[in-house]
Protein backbone atom coordinates (compact mmCIF):
# COMPACT_ATOMS: atom_id res chain seq x y z
CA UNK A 1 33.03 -105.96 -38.69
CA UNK A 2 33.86 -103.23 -40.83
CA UNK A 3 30.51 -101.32 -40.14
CA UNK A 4 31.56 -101.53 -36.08
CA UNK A 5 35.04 -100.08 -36.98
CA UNK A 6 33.54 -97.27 -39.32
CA UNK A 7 31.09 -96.76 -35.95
CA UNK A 8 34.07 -97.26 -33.14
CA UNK A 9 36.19 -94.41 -35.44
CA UNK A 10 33.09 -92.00 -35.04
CA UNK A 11 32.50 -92.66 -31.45
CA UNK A 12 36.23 -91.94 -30.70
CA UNK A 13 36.10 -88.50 -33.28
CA UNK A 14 33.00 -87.58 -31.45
CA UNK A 15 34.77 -88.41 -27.96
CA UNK A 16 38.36 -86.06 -28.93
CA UNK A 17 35.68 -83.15 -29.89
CA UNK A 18 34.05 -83.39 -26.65
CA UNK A 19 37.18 -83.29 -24.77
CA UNK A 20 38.32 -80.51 -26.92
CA UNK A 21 34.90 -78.68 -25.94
CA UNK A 22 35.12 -79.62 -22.50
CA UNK A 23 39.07 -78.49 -22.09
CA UNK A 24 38.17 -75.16 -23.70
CA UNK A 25 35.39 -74.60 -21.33
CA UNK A 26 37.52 -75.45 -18.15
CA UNK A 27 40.41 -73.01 -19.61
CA UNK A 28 37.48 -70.16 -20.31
CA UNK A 29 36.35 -70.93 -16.69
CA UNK A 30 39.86 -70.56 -15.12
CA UNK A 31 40.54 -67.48 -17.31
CA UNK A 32 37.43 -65.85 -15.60
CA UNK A 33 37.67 -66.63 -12.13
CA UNK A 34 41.41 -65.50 -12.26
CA UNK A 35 40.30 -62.04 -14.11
CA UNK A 36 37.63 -61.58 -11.11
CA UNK A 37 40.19 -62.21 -8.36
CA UNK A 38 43.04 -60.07 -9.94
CA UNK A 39 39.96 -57.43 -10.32
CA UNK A 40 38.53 -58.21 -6.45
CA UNK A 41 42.80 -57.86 -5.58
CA UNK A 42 42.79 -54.40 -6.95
CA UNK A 43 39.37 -52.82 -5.85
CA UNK A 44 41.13 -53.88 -2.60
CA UNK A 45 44.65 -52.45 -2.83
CA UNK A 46 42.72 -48.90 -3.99
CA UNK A 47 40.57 -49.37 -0.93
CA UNK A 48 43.79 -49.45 1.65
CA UNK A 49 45.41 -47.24 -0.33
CA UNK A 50 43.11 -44.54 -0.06
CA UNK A 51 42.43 -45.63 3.80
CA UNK A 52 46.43 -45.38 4.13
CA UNK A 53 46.66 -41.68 2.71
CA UNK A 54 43.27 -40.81 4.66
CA UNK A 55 45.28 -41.56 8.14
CA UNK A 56 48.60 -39.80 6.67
CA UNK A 57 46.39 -36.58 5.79
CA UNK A 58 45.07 -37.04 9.39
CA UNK A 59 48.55 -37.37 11.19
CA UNK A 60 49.80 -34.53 9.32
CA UNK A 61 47.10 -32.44 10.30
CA UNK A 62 47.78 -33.03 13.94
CA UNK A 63 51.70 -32.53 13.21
CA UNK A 64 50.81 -29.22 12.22
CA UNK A 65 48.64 -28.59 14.87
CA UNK A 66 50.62 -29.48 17.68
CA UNK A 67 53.83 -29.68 16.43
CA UNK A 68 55.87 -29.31 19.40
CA UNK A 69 54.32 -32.38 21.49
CA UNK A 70 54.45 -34.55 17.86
CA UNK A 71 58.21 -33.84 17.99
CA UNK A 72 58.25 -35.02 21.82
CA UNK A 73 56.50 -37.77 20.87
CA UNK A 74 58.76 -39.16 17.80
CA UNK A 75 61.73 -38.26 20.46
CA UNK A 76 59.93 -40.65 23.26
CA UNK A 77 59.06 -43.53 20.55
CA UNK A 78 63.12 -42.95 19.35
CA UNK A 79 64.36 -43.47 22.86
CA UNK A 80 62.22 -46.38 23.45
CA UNK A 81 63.27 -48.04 20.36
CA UNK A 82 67.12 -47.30 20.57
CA UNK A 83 66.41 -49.37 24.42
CA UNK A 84 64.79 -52.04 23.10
CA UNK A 85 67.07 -52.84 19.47
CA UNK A 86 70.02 -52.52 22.02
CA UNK A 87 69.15 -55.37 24.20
């Protein structure tokens, strides 16, 4: 009996450092796919950011080359907006 207890106590050490190994390698697995989506998030937010001050450089360019019919146009989409918040 005592050589079955001696081999239970080493099957149940052997077990914790397996679960130890295996809780380590789901943590080091969680830590990584979180890093690559945080990194995928960014590459993203610099991708519409640039795409955002792209179209900005592009509507300022046309302010400046027409800017008589750009401030017609911000005076039209002012009017229409007043009409519509004030129904």
């Amino acid at each position: 009996m005592s050589q079955e207890t001696e081999a239970l106590k080493k099957d149940i050490d052997q077990l914790r450092r397996d679960l130890g190994t295996l809780a380590d390698a789901v943590k080091k697995s969680t830590q990584q796919r979180a890093q690559a989506g945080a990194e995928s998030a960014r590459a993203q937010f610099d991708d519409v950011r640039k795409q955002a001050e792209l179209q900005t450089e592009q509507v300022g360019a046309q302010i400046k080359e027409r800017p008589f019919t750009s401030v017609l146009a911000a005076f039209g989409v002012g009017i229409l907006l007043g009409k519509l918040i004030s129904r």
